[in-house]
PDB file of N, CA and C in Angstrom:
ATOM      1  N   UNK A   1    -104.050 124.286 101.956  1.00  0.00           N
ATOM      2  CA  UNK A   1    -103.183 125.381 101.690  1.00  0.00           C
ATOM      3  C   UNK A   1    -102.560 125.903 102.992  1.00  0.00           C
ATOM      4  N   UNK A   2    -103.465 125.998 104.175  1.00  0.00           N
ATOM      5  CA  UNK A   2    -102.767 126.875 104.909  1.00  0.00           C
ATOM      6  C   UNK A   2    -101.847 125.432 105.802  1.00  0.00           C
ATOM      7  N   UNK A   3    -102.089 124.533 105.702  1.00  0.00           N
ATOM      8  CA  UNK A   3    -101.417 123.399 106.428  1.00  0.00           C
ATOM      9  C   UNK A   3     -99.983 123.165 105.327  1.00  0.00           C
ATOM     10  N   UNK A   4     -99.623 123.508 104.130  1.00  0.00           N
ATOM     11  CA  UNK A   4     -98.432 123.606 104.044  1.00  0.00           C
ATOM     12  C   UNK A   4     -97.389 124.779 103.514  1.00  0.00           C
ATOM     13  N   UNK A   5     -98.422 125.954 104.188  1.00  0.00           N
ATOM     14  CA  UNK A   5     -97.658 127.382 104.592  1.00  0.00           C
ATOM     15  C   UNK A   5     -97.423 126.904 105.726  1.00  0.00           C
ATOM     16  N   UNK A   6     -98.022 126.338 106.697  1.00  0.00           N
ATOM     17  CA  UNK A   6     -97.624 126.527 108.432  1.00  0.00           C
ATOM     18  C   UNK A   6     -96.398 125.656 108.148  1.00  0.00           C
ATOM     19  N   UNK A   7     -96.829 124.569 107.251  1.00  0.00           N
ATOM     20  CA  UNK A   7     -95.018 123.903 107.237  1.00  0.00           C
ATOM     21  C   UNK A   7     -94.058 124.273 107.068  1.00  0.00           C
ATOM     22  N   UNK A   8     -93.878 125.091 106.052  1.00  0.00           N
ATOM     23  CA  UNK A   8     -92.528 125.567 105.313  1.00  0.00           C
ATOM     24  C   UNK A   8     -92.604 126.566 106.398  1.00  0.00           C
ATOM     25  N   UNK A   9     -93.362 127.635 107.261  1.00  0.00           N
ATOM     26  CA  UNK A   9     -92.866 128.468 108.402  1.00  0.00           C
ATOM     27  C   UNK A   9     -92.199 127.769 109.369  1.00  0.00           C
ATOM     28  N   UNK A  10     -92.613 126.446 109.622  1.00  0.00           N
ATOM     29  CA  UNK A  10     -92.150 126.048 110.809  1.00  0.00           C
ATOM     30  C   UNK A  10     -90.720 125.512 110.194  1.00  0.00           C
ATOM     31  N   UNK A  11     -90.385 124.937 109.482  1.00  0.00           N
ATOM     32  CA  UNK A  11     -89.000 124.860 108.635  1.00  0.00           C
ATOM     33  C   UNK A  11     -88.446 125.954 108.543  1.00  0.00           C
ATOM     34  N   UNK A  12     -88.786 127.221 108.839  1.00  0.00           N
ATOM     35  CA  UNK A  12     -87.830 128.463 108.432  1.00  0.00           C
ATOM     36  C   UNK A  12     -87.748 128.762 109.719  1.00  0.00           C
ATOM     37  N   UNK A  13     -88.778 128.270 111.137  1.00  0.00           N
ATOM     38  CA  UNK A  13     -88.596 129.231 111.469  1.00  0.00           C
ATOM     39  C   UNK A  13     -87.801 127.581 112.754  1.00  0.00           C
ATOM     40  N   UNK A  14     -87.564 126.824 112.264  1.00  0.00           N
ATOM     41  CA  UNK A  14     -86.918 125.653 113.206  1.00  0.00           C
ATOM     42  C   UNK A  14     -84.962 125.995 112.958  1.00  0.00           C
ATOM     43  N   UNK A  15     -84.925 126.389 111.485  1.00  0.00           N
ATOM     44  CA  UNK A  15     -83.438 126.955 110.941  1.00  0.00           C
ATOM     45  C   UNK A  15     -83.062 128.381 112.211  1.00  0.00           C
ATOM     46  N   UNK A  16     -84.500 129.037 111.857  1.00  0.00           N
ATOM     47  CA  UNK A  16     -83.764 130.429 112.731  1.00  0.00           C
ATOM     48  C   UNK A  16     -83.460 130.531 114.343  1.00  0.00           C
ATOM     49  N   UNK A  17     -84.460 129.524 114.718  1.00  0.00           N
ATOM     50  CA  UNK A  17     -84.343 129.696 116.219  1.00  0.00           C
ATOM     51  C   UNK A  17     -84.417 127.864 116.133  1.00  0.00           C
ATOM     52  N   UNK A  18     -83.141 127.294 116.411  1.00  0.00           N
ATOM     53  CA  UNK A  18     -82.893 125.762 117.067  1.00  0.00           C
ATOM     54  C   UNK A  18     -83.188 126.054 118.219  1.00  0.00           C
ATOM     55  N   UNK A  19     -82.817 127.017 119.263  1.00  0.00           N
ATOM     56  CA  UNK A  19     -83.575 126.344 120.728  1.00  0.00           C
ATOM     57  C   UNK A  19     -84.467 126.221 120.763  1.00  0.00           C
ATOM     58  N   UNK A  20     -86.035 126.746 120.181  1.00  0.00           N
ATOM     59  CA  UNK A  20     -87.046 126.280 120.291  1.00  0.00           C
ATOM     60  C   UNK A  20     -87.639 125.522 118.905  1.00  0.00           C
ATOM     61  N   UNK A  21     -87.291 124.942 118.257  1.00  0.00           N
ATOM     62  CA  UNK A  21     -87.637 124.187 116.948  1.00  0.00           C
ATOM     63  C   UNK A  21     -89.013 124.449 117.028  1.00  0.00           C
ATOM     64  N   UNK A  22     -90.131 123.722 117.682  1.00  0.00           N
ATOM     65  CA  UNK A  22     -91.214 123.347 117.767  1.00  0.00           C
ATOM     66  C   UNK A  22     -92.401 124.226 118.725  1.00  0.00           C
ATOM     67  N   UNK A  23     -91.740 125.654 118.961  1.00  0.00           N
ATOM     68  CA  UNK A  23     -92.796 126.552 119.503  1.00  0.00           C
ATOM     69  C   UNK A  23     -92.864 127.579 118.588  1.00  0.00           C
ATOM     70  N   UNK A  24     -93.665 127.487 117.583  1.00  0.00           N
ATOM     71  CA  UNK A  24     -93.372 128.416 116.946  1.00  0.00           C
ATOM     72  C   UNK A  24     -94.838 129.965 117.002  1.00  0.00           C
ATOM     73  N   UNK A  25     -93.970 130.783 117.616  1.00  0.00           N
ATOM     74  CA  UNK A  25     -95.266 131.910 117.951  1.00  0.00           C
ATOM     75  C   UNK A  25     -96.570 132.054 117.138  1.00  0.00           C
ATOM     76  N   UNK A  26     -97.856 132.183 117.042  1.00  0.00           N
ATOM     77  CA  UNK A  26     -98.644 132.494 116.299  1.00  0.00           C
ATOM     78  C   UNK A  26     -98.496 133.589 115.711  1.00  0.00           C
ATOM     79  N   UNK A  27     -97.678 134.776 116.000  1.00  0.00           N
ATOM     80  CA  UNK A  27     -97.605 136.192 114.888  1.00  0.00           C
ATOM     81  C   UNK A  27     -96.742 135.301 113.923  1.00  0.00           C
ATOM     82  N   UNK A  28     -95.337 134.911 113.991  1.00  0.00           N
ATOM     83  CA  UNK A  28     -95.205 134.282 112.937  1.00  0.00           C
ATOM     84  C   UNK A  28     -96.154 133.885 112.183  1.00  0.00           C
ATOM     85  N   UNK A  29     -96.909 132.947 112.366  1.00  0.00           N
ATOM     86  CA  UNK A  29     -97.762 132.614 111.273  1.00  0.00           C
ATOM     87  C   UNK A  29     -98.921 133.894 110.710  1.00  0.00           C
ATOM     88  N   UNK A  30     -98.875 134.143 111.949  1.00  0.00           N
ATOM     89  CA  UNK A  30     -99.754 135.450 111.215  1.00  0.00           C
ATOM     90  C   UNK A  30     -98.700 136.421 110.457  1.00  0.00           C
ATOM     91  N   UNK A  31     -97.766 136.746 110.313  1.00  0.00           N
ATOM     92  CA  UNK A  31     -96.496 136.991 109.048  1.00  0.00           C
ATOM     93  C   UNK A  31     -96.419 136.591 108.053  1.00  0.00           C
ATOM     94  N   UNK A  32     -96.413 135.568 107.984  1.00  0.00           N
ATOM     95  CA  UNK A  32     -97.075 134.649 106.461  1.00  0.00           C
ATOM     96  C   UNK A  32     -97.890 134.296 106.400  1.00  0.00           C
ATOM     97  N   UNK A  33     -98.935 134.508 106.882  1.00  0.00           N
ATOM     98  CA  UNK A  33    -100.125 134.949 106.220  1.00  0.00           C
ATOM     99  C   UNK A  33    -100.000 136.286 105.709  1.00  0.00           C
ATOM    100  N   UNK A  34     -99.813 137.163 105.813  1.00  0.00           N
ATOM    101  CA  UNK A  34     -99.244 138.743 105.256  1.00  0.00           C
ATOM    102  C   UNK A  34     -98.758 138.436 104.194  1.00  0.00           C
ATOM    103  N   UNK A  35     -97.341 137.966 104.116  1.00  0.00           N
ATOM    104  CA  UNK A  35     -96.813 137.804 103.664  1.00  0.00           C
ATOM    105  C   UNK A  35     -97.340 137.365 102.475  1.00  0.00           C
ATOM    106  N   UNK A  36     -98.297 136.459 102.432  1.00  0.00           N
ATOM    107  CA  UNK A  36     -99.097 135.881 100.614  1.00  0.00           C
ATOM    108  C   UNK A  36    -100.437 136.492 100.738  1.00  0.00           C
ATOM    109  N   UNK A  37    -100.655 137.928 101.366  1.00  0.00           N
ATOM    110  CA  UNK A  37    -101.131 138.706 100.852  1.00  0.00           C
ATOM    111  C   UNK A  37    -103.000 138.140 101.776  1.00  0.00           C
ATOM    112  N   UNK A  38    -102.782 137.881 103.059  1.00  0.00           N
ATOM    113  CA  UNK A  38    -104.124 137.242 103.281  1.00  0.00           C
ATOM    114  C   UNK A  38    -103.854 138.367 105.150  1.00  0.00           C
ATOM    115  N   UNK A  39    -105.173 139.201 105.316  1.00  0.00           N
ATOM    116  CA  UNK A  39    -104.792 139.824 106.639  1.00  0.00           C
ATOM    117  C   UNK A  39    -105.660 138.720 107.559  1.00  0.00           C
ATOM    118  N   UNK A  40    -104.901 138.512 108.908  1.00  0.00           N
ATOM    119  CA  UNK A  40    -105.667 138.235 109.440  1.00  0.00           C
ATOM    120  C   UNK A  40    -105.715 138.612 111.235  1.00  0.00           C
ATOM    121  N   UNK A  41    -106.529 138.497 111.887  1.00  0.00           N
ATOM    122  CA  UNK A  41    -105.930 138.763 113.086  1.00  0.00           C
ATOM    123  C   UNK A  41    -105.335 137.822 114.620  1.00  0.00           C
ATOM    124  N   UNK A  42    -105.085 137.575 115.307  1.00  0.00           N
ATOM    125  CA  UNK A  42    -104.366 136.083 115.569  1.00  0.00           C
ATOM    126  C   UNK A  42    -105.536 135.378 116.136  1.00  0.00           C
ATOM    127  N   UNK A  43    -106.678 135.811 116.929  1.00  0.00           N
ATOM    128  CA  UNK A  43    -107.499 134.890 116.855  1.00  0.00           C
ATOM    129  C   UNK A  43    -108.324 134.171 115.963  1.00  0.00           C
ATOM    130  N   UNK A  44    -108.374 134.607 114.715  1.00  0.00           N
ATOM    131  CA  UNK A  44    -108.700 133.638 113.159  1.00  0.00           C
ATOM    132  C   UNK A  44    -107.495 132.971 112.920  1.00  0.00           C
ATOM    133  N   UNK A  45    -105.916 133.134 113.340  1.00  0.00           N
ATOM    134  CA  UNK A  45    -104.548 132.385 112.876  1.00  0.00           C
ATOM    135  C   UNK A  45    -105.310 130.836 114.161  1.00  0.00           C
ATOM    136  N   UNK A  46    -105.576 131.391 115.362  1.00  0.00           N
ATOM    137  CA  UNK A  46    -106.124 130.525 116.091  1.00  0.00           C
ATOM    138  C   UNK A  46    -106.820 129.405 115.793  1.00  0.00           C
ATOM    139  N   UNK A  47    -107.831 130.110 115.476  1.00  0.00           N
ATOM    140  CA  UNK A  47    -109.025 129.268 114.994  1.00  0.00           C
ATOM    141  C   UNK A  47    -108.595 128.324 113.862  1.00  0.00           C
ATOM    142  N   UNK A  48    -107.985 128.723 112.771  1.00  0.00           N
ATOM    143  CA  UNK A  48    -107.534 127.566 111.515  1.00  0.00           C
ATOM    144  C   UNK A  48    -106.727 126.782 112.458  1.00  0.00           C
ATOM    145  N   UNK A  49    -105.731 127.207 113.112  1.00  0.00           N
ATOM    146  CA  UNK A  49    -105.429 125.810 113.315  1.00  0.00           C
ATOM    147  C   UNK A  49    -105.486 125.269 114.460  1.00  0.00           C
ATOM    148  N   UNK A  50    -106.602 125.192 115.529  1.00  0.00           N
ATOM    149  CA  UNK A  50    -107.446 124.504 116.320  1.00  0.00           C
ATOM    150  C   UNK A  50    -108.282 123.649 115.080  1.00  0.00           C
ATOM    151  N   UNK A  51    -108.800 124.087 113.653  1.00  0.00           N
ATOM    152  CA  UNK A  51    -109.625 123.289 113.160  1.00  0.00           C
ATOM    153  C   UNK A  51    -108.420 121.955 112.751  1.00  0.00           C
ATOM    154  N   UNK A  52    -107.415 122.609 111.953  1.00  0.00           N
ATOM    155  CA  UNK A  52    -106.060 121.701 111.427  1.00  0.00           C
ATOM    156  C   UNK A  52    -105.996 120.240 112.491  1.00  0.00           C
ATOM    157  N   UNK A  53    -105.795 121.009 113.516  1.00  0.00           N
ATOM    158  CA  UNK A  53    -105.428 120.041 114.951  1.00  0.00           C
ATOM    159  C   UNK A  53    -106.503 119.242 115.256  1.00  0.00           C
ATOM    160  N   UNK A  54    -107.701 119.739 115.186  1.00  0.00           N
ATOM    161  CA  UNK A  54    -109.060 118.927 115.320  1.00  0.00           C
ATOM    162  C   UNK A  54    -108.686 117.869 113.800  1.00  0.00           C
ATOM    163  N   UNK A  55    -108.655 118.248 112.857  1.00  0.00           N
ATOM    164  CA  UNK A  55    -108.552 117.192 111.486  1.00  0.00           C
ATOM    165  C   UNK A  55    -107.499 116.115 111.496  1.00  0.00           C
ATOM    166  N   UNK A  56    -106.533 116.821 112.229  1.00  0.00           N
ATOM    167  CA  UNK A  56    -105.244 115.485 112.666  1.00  0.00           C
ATOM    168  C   UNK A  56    -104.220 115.932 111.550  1.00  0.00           C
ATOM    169  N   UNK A  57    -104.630 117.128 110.726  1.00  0.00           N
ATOM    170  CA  UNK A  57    -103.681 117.556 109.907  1.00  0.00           C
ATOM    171  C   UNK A  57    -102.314 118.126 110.166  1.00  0.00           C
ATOM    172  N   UNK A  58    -102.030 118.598 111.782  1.00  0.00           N
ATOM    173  CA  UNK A  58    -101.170 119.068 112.092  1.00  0.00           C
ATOM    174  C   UNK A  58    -101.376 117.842 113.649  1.00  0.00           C
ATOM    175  N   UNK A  59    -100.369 118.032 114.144  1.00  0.00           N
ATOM    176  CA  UNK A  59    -100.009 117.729 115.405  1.00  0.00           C
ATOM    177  C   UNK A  59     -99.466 118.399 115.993  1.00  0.00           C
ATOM    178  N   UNK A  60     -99.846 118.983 117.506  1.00  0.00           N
ATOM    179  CA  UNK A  60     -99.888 119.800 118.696  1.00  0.00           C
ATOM    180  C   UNK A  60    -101.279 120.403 119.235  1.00  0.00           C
ATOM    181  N   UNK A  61    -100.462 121.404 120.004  1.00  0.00           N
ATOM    182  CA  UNK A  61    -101.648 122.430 120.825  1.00  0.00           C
ATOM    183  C   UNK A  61    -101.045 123.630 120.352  1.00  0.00           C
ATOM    184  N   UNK A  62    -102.138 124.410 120.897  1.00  0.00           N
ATOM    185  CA  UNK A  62    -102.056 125.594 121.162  1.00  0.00           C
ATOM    186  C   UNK A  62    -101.833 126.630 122.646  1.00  0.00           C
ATOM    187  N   UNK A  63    -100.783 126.908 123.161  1.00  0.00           N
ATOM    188  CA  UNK A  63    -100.788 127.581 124.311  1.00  0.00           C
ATOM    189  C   UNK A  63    -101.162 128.940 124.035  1.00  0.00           C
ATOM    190  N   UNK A  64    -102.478 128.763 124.771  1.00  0.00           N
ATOM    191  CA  UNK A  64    -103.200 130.616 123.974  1.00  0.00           C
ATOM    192  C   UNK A  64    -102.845 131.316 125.234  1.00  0.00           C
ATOM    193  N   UNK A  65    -102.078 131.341 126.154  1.00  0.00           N
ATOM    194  CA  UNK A  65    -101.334 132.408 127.430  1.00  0.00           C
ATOM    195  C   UNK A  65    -100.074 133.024 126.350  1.00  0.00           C
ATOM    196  N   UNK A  66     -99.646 131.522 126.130  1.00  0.00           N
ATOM    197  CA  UNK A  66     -98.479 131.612 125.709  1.00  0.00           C
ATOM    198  C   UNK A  66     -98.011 132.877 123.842  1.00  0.00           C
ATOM    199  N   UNK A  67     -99.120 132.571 123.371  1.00  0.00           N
ATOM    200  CA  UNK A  67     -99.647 132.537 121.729  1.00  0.00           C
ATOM    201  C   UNK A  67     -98.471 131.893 121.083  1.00  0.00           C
ATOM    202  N   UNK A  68     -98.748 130.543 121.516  1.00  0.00           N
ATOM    203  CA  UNK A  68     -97.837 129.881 120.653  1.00  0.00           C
ATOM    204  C   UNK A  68     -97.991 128.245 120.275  1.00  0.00           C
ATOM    205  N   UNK A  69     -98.120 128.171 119.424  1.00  0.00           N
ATOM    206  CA  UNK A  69     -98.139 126.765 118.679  1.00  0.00           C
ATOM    207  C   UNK A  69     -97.224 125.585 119.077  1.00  0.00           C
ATOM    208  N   UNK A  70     -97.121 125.141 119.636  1.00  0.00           N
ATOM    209  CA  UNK A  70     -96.055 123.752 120.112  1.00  0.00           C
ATOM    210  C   UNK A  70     -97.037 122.360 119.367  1.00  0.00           C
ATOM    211  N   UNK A  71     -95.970 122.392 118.405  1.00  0.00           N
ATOM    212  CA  UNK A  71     -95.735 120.800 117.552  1.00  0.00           C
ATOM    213  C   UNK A  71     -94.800 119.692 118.346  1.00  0.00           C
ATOM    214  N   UNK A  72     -95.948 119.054 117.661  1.00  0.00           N
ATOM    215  CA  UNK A  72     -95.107 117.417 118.067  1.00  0.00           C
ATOM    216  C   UNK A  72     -93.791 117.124 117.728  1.00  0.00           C
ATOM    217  N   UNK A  73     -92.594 116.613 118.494  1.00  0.00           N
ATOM    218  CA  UNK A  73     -91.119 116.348 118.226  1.00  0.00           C
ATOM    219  C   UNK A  73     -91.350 115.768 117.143  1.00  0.00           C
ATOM    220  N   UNK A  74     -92.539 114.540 116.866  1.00  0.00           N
ATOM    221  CA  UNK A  74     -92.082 113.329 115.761  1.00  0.00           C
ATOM    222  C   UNK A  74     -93.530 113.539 114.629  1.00  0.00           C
ATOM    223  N   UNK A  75     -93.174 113.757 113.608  1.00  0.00           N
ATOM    224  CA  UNK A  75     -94.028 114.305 112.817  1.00  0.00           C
ATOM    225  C   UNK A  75     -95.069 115.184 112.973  1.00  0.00           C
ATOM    226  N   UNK A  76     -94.917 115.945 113.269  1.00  0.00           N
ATOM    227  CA  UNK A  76     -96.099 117.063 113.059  1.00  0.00           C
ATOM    228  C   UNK A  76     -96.903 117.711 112.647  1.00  0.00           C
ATOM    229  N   UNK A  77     -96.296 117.085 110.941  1.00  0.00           N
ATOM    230  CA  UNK A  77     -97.174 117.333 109.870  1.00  0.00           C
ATOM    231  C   UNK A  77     -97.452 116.373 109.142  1.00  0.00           C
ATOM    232  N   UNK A  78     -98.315 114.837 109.669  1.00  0.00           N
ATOM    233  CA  UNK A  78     -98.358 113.807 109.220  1.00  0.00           C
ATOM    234  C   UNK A  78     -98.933 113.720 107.872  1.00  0.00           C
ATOM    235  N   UNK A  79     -98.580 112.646 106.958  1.00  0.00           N
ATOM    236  CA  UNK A  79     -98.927 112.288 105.680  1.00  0.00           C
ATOM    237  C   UNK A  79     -99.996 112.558 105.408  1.00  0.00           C
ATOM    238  N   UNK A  80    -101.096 113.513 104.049  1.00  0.00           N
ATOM    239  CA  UNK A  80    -102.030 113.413 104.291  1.00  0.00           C
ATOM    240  C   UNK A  80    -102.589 111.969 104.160  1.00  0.00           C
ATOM    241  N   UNK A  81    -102.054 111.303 103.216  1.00  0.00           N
ATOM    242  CA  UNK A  81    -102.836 109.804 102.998  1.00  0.00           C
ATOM    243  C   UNK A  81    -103.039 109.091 104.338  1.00  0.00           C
ATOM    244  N   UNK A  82    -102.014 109.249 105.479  1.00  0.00           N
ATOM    245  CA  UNK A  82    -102.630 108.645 106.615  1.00  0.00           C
ATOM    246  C   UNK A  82    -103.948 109.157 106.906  1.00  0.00           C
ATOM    247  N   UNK A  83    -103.958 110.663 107.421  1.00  0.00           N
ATOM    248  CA  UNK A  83    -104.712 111.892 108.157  1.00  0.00           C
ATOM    249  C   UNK A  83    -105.827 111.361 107.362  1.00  0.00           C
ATOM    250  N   UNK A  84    -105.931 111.358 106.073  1.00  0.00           N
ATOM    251  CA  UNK A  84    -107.836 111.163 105.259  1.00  0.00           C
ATOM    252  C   UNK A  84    -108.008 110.179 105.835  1.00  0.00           C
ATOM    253  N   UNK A  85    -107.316 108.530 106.484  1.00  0.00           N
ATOM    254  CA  UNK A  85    -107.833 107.959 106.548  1.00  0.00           C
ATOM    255  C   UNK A  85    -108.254 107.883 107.746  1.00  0.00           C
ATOM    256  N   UNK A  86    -108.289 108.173 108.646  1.00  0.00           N
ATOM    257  CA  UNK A  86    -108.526 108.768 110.156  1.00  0.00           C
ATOM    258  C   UNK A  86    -109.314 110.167 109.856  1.00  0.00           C
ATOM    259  N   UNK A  87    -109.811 110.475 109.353  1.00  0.00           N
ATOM    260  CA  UNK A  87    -110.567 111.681 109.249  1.00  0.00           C
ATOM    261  C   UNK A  87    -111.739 111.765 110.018  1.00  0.00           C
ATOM    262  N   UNK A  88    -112.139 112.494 111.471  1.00  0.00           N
ATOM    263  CA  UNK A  88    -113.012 112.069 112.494  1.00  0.00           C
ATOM    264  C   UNK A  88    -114.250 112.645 111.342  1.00  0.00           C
ATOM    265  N   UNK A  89    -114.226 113.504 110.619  1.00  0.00           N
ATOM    266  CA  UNK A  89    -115.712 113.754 110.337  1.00  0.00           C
ATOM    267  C   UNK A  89    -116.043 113.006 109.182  1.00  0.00           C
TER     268      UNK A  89
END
């Protein structure tokens, strides 16, 4: 669930700001999370997706100076049928 809310944010939020497509701030996501009614505070927005990124469900880092999420140019939100099959745990 929360791996294809972070998608459709990063699709809204790649439309609103083209110069940075692929940095997309962590309050954003912590916004939608609000937004469908879930509070959270940005070090739990953190933590899910350090786990996401650990699962291979998302692709990037996290710049925690920065609080911001930087995705991969070339898929970033790979297939899950690949991702299960590479599943480290």
């Amino acid at each position: 669930m929360y791996r294809t809310l972070f998608r459709k944010i990063h699709n809204t939020h790649k439309a609103l700001e083209p110069g940075k497509p692929f940095q997309v701030p962590l309050g954003t996501l912590q916004a939608g999370l609000a937004w469908m009614g879930v509070e959270m505070d940005l070090d739990e927005v953190e933590c899910i997706l350090v786990n996401l990124i650990f699962r291979k469900y998302v692709k990037g880092y996290i710049s925690h100076k920065s609080r911001v999420l930087v995705l991969s140019k070339q898929e970033p939100f790979p297939k899950l049928s690949s991702v299960l099959l590479n599943d480290p745990s």
